[in-house]
N, C-alpha and C. Protein backbone atom coordinates (compact mmCIF):
# COMPACT_ATOMS: atom_id res chain seq x y z
N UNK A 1 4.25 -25.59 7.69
CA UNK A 1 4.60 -24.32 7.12
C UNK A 1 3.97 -24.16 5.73
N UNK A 2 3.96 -25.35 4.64
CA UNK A 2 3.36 -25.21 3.22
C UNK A 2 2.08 -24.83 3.69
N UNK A 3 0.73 -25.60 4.47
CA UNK A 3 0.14 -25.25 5.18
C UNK A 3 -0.81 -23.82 5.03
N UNK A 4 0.11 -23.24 6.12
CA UNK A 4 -0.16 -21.85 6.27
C UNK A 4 0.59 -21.08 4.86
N UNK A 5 1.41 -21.15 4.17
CA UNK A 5 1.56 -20.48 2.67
C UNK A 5 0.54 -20.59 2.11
N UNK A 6 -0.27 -22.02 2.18
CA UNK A 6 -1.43 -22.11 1.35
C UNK A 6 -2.27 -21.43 2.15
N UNK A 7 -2.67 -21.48 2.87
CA UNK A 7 -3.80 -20.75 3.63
C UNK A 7 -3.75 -19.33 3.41
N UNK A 8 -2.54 -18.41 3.35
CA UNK A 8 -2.48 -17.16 3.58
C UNK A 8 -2.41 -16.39 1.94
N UNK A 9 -2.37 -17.64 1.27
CA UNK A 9 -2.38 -17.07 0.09
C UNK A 9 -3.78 -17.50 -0.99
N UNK A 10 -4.37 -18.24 -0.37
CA UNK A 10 -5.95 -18.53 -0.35
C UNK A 10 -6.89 -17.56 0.30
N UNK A 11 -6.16 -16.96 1.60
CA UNK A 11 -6.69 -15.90 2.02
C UNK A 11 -6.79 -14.55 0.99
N UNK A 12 -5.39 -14.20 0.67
CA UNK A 12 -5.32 -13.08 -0.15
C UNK A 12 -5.91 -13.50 -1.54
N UNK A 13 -5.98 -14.44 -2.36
CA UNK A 13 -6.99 -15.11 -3.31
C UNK A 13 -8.29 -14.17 -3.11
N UNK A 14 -9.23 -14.45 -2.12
CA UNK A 14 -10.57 -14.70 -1.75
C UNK A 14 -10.53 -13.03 -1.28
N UNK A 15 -9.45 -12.41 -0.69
CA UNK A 15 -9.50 -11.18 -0.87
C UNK A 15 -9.83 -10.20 -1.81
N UNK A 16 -8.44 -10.82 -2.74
CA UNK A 16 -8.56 -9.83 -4.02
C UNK A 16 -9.54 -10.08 -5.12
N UNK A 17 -10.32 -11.12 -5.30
CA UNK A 17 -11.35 -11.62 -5.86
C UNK A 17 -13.11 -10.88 -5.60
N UNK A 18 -13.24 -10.91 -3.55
CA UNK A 18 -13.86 -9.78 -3.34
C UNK A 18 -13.91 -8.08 -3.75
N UNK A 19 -12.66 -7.57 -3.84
CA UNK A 19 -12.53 -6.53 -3.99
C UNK A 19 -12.68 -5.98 -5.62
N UNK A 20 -12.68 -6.95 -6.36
CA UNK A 20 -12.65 -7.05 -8.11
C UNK A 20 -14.08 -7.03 -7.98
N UNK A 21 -14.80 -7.66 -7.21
CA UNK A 21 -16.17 -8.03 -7.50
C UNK A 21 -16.99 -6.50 -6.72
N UNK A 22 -16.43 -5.65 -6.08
CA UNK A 22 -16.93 -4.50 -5.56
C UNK A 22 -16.44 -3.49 -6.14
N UNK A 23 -15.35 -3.45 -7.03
CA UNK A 23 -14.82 -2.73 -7.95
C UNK A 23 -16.14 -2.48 -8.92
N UNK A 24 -16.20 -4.27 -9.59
CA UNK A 24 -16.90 -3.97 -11.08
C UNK A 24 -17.99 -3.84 -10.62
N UNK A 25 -18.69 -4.13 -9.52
CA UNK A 25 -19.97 -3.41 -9.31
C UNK A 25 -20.62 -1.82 -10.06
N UNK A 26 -21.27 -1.78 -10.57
CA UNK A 26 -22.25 -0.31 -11.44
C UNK A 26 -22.00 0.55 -9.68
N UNK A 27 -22.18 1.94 -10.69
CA UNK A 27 -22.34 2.57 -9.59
C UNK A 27 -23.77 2.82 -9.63
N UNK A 28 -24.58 2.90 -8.43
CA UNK A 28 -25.98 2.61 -8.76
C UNK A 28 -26.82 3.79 -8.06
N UNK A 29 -27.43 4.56 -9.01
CA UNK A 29 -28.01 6.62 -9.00
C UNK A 29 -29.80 5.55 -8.92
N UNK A 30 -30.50 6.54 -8.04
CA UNK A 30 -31.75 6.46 -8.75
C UNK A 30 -32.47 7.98 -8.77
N UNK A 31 -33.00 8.76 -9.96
CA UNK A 31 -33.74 9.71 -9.95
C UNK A 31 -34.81 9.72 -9.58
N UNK A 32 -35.21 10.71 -8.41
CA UNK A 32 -36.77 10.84 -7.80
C UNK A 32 -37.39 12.00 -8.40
N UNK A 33 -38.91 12.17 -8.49
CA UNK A 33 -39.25 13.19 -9.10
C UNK A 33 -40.61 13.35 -9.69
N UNK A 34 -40.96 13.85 -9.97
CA UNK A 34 -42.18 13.91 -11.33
C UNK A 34 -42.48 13.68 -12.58
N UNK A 35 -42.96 14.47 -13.34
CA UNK A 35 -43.04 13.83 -14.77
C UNK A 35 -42.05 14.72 -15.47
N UNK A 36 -41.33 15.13 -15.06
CA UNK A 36 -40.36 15.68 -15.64
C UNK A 36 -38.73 15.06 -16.00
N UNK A 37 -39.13 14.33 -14.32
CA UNK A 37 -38.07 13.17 -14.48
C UNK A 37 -38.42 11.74 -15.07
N UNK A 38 -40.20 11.76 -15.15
CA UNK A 38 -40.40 10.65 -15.36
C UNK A 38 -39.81 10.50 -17.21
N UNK A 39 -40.03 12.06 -17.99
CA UNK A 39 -40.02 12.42 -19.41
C UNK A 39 -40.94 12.26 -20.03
N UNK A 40 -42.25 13.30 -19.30
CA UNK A 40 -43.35 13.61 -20.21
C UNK A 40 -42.75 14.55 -21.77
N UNK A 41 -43.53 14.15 -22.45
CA UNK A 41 -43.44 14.29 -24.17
C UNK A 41 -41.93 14.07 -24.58
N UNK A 42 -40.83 13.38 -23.66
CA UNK A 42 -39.99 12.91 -24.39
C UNK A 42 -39.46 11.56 -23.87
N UNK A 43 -40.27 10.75 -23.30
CA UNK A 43 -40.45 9.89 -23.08
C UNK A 43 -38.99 9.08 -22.21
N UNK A 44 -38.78 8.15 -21.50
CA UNK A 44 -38.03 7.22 -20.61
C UNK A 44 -36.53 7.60 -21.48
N UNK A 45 -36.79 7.31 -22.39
CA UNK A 45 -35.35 7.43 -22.72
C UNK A 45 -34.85 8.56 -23.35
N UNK A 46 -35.71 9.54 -23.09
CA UNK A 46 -35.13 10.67 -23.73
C UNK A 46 -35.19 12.00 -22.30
N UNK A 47 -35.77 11.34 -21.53
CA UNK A 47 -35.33 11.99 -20.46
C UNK A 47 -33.78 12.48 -19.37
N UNK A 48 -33.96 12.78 -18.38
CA UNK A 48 -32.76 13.67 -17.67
C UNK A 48 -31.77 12.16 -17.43
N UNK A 49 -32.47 11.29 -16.88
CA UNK A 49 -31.50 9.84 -16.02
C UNK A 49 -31.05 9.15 -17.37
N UNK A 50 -31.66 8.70 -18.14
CA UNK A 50 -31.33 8.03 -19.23
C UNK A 50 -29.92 8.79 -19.84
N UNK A 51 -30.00 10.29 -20.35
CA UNK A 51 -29.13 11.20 -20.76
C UNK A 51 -28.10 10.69 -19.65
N UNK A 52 -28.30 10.81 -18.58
CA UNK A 52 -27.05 11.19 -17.57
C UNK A 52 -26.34 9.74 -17.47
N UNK A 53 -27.28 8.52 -17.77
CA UNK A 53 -26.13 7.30 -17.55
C UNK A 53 -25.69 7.25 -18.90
N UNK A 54 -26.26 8.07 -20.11
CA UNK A 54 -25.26 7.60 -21.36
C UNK A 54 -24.18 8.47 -21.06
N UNK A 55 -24.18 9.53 -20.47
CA UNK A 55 -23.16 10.72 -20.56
C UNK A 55 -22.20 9.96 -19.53
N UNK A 56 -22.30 9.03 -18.63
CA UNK A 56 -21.58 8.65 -17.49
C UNK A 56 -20.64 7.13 -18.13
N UNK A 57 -22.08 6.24 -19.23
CA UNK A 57 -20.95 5.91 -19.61
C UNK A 57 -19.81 6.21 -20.81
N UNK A 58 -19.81 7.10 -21.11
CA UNK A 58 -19.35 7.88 -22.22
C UNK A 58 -18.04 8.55 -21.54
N UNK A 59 -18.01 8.39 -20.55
CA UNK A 59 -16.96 8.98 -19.21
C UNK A 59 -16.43 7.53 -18.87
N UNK A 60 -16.30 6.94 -19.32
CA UNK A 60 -15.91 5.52 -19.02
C UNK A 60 -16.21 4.72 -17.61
N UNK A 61 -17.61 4.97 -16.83
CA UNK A 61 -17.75 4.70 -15.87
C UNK A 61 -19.73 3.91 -15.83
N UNK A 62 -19.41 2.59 -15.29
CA UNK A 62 -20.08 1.81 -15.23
C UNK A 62 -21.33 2.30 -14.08
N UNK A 63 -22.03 2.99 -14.84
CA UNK A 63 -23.64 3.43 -13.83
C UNK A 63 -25.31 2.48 -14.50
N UNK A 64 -25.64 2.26 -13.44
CA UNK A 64 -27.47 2.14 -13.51
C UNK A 64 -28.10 3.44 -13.38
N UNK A 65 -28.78 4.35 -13.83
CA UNK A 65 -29.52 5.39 -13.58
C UNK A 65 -31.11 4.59 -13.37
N UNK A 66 -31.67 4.60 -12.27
CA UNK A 66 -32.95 4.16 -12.52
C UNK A 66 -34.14 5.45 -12.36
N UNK A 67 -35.27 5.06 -13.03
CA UNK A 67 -35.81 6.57 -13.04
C UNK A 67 -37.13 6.24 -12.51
N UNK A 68 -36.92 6.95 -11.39
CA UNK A 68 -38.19 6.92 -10.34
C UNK A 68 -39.21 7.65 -10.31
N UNK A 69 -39.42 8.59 -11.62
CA UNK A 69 -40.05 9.99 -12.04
C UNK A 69 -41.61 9.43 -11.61
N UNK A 70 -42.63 9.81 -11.17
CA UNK A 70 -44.09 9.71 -11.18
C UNK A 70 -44.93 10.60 -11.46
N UNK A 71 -45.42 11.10 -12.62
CA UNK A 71 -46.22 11.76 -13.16
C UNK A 71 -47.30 12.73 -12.32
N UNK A 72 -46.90 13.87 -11.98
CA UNK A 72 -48.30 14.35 -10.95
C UNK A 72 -48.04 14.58 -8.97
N UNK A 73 -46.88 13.94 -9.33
CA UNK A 73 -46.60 13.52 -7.88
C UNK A 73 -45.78 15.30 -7.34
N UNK A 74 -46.23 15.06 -5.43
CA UNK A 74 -45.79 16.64 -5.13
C UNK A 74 -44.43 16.20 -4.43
N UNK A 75 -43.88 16.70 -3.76
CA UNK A 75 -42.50 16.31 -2.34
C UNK A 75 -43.46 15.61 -1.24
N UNK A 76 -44.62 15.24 -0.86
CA UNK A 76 -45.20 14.63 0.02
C UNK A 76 -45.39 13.34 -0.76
N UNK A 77 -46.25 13.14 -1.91
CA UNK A 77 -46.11 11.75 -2.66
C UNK A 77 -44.19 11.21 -2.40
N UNK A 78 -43.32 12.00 -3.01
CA UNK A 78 -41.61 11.63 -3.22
C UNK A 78 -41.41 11.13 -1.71
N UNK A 79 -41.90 11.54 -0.71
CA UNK A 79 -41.85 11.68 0.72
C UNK A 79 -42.03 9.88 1.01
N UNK A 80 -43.53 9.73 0.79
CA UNK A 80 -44.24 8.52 0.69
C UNK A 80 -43.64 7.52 0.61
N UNK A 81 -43.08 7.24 -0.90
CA UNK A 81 -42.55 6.32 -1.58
C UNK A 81 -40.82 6.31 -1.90
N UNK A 82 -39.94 7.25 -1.22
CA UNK A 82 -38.52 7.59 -1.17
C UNK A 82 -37.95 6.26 -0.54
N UNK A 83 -38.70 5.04 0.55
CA UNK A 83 -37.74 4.32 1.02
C UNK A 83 -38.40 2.58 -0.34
N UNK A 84 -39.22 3.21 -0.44
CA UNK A 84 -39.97 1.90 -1.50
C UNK A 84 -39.16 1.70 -2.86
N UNK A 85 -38.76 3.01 -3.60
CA UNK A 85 -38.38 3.48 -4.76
C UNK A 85 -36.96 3.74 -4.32
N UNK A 86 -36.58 3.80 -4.01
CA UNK A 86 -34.67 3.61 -3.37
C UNK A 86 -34.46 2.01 -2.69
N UNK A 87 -34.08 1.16 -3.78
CA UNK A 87 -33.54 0.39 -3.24
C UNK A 87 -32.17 -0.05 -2.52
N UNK A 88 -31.89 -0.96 -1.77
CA UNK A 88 -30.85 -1.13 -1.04
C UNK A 88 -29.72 -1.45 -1.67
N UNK A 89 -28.28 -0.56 -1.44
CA UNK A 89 -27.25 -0.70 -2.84
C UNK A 89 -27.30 0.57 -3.61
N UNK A 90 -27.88 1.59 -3.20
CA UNK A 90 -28.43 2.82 -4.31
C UNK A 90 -27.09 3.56 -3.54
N UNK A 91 -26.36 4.23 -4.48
CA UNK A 91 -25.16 4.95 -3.91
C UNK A 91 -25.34 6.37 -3.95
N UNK A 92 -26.31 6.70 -4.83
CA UNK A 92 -26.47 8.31 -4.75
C UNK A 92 -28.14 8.16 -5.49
N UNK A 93 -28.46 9.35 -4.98
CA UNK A 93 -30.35 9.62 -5.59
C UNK A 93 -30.27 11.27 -5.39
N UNK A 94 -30.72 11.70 -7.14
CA UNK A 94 -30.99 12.98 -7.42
C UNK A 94 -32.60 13.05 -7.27
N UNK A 95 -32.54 13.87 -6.55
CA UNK A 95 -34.27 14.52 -6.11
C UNK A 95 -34.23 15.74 -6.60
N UNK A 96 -35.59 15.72 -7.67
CA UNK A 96 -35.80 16.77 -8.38
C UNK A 96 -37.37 16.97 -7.64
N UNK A 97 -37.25 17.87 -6.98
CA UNK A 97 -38.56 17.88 -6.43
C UNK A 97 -39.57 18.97 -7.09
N UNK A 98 -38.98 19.56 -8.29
CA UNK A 98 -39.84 19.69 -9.47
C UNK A 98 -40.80 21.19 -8.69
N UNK A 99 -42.11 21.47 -9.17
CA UNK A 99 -43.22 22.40 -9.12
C UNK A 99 -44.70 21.87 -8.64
N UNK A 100 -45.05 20.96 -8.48
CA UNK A 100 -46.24 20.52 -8.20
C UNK A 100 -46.53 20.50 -7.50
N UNK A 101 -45.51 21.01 -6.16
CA UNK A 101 -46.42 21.51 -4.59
C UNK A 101 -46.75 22.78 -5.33
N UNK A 102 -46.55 23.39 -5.85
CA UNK A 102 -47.41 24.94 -6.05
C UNK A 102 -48.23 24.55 -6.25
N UNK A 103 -48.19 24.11 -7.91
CA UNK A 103 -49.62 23.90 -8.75
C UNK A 103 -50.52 23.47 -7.89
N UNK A 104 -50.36 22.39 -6.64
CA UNK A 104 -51.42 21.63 -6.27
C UNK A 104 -51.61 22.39 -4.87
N UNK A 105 -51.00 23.99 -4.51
CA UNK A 105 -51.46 24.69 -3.35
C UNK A 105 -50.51 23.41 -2.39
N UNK A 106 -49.77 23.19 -2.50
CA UNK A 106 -48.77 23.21 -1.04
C UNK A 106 -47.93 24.14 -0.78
N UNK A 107 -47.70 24.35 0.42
CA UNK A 107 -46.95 25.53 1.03
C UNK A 107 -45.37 25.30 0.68
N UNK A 108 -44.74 26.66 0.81
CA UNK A 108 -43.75 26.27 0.60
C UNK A 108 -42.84 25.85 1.75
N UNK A 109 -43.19 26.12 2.86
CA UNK A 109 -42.41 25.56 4.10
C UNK A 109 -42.55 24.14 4.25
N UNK A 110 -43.94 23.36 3.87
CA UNK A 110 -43.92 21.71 4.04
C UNK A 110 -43.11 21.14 2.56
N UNK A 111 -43.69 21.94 2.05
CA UNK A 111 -42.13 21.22 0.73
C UNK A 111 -40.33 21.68 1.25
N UNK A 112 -40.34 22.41 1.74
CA UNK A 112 -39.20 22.38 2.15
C UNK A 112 -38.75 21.24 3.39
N UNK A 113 -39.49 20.95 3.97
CA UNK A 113 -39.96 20.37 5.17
C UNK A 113 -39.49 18.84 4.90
N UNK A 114 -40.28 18.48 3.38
CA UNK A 114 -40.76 17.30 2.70
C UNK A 114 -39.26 17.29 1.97
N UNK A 115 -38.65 18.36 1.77
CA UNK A 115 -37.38 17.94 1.10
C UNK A 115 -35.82 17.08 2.17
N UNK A 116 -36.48 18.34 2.98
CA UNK A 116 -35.26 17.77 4.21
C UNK A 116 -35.78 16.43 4.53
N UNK A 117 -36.97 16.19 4.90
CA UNK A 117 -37.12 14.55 5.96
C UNK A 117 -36.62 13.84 4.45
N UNK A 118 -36.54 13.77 3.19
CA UNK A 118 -36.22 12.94 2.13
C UNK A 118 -34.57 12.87 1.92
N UNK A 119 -33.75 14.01 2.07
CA UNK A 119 -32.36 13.49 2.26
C UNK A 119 -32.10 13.07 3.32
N UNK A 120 -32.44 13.66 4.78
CA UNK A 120 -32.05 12.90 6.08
C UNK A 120 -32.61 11.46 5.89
N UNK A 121 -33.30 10.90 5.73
CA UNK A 121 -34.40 9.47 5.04
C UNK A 121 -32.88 8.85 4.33
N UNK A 122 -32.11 9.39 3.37
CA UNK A 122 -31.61 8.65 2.25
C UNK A 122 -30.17 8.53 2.75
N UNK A 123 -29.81 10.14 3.88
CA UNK A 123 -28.48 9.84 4.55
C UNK A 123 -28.48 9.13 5.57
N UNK A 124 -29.16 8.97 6.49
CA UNK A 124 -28.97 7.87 7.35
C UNK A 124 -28.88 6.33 6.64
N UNK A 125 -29.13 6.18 5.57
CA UNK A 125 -29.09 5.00 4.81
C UNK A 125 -27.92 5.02 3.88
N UNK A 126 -26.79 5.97 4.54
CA UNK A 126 -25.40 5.97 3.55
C UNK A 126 -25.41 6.26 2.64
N UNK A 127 -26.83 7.03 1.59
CA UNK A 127 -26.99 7.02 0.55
C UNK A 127 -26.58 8.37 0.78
N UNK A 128 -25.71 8.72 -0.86
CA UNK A 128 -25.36 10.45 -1.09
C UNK A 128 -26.90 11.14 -1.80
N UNK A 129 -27.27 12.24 -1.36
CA UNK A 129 -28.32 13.05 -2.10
C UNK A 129 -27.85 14.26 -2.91
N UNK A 130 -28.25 14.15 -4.00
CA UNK A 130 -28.20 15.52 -4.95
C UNK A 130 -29.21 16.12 -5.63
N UNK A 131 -29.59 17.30 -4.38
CA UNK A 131 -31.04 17.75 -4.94
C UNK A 131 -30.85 18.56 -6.10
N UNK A 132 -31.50 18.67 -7.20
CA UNK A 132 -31.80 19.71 -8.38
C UNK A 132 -32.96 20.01 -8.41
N UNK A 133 -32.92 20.98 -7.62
CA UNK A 133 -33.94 22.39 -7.79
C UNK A 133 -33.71 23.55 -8.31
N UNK A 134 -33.37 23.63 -9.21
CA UNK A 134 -32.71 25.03 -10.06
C UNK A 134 -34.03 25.59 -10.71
N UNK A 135 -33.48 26.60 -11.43
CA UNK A 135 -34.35 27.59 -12.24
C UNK A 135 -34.76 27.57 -13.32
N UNK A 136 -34.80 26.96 -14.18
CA UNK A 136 -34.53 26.12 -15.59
C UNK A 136 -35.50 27.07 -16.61
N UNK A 137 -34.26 27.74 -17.33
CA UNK A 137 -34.78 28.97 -18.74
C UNK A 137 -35.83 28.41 -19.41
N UNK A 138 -36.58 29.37 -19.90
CA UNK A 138 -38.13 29.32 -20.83
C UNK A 138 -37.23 28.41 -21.88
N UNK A 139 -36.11 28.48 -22.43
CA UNK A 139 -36.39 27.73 -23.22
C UNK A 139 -36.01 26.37 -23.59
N UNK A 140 -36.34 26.22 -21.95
CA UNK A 140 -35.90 24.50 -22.21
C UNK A 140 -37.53 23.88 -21.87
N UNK A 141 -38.40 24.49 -21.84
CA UNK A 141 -40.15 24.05 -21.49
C UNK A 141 -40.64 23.84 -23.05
N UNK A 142 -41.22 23.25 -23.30
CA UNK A 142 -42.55 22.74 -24.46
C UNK A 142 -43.46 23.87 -23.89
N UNK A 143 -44.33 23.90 -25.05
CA UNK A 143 -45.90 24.75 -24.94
C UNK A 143 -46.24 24.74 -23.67
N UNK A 144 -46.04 23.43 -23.05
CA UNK A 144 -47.29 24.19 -21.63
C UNK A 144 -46.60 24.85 -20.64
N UNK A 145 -45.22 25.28 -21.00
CA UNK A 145 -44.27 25.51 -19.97
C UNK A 145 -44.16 24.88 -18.72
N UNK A 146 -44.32 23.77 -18.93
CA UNK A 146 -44.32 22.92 -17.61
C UNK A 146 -43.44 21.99 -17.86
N UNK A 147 -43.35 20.86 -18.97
CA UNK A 147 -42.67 19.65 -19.06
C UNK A 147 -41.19 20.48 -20.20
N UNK A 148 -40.39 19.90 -19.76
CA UNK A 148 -39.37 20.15 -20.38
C UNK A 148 -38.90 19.55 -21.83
N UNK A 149 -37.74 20.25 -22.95
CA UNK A 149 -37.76 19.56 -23.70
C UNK A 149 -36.63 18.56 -23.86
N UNK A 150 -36.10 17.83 -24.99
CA UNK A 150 -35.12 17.21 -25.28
C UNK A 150 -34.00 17.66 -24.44
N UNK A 151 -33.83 19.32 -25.37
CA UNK A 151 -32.76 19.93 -24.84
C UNK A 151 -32.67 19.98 -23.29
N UNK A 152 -33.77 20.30 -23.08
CA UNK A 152 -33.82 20.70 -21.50
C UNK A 152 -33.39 19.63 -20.77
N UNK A 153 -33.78 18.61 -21.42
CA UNK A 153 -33.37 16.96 -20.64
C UNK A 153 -31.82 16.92 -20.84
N UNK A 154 -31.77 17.37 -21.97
CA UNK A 154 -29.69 17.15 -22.23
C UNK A 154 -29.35 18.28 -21.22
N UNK A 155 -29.82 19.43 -20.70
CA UNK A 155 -29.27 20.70 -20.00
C UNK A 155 -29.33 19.78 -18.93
N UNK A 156 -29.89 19.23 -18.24
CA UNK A 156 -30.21 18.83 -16.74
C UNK A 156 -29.12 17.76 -16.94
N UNK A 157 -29.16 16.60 -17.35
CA UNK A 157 -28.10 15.69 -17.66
C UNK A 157 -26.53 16.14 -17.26
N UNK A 158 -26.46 17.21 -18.65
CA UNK A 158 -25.03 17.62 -18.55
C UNK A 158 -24.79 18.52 -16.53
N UNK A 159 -25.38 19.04 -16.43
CA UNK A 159 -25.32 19.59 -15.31
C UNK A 159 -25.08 18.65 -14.22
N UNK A 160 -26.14 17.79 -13.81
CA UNK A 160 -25.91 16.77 -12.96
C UNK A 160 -24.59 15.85 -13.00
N UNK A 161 -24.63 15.56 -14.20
CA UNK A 161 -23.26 14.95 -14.54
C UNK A 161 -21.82 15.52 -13.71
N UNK A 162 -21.52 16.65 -14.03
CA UNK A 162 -20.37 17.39 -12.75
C UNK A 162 -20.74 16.89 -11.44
N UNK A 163 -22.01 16.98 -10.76
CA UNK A 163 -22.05 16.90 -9.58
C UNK A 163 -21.56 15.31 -9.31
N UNK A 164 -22.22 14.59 -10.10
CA UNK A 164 -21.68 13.10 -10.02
C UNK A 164 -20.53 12.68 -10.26
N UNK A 165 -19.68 13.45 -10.95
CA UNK A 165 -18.84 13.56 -10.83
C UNK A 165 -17.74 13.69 -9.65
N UNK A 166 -18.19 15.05 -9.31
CA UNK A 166 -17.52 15.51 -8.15
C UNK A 166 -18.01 14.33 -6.88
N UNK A 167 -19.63 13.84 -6.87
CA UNK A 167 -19.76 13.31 -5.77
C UNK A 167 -18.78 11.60 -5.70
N UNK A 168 -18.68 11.10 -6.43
CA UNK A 168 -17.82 9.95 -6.75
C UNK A 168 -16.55 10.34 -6.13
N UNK A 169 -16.16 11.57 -6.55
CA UNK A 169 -14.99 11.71 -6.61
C UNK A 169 -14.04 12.30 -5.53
N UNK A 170 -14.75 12.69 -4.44
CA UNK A 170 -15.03 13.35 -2.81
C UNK A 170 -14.16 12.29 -2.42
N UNK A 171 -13.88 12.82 -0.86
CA UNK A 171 -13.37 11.62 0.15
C UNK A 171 -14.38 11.76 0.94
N UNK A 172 -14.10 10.34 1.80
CA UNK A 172 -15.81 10.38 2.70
C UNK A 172 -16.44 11.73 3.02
N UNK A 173 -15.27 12.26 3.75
CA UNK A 173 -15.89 13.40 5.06
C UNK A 173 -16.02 14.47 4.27
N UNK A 174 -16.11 14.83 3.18
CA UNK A 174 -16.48 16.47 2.13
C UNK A 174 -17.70 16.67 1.71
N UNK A 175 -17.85 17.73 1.97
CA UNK A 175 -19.32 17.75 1.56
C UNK A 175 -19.77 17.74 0.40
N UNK A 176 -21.07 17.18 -0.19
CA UNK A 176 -21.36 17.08 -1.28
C UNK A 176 -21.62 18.29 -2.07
N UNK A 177 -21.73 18.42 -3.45
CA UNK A 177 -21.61 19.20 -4.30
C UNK A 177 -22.57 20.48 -3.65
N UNK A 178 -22.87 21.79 -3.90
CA UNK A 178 -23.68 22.39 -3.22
C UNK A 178 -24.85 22.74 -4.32
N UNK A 179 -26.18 22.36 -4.27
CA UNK A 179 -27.41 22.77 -4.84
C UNK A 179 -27.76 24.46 -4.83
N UNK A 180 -28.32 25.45 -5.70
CA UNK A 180 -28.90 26.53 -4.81
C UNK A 180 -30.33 25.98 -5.19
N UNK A 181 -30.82 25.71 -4.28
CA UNK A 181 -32.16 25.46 -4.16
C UNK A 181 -32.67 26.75 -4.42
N UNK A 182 -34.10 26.83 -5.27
CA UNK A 182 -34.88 27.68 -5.25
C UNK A 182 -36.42 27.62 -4.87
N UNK A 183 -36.74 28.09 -4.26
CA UNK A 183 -38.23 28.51 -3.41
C UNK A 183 -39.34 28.37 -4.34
N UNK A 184 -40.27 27.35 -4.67
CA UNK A 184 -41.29 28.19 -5.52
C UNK A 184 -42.49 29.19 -4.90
């Protein structure tokens, strides 16, 4: 009988020890994107992911933001490299699939195309997706109106931040936060 007391309480030991150790686990985001996410003219840490894991831990919550931004890149490059650049353990990935299918003459139906095969890609892998494709005011762009600024990086941050919020904060079966995607 001591035995099995010890056993069953060695069991619950090795239980609650697991569950501490999946607790303190980071919650672990990676941003996909361009050089917008990468933080052209305001560089890695003054960009959208950096902002959003200080703002997350500032919320008292233990995140990795990793920033997968690639300079130049369209939704077919993000397409490419979405299972390379999402590693295994990634609990949510914001895809900013940005403007550079225009600039570079892609259509807008294969970027749309290129957006869907990239969350179906990330949900079959249990991973949550939160696309940001919004509209983002003149005056969050630098001179070339293309790369965004500081502010603009703190606007995107704070914004995303709710959704991560809310997406953490869901029960399994609800749907995730809702994007309005916009068309370029």
């Amino acid at each position: 009988m001591v035995i099995m007391i010890r056993a069953l309480l060695f069991a619950v030991i090795v239980f609650l020890s697991e569950m501490t150790a999946v607790a303190a686990a980071p919650l672990r985001i990676v941003a996909i994107g361009a050089s917008n996410t990468q933080g052209w003219y305001v560089g890695n840490q003054g960009a959208y992911p950096a902002k959003l894991q200080a703002l997350l831990k500032a919320k008292g919550i233990d995140a990795q933001v990793i920033n997968a931004g690639v300079p130049f890149d369209t939704t077919a490059g993000m397409l490419k490299r979405i299972d390379s650049d999402v590693p295994t353990g990634t609990d949510i990935v914001i895809l900013q699939p940005g403007a550079n299918d225009r600039r570079f003459l892609g259509t807008k139906e294969q970027r749309a195309a290129n957006i869907a095969a990239m969350e179906r890609r990330l949900r079959n892998r249990s991973i949550k997706v939160i696309v940001y494709d919004e509209e983002i005011p003149l005056r969050y762009y630098t001179f070339d109106f293309i790369h965004l600024t500081g502010e603009g990086h703190a606007m995107i941050a704070a914004t995303l931040l709710s959704r991560i919020m809310a997406t953490i904060n869901r029960r399994p079966n609800d749907a995730l936060p809702s994007s309005k995607a916009r068309q370029p």
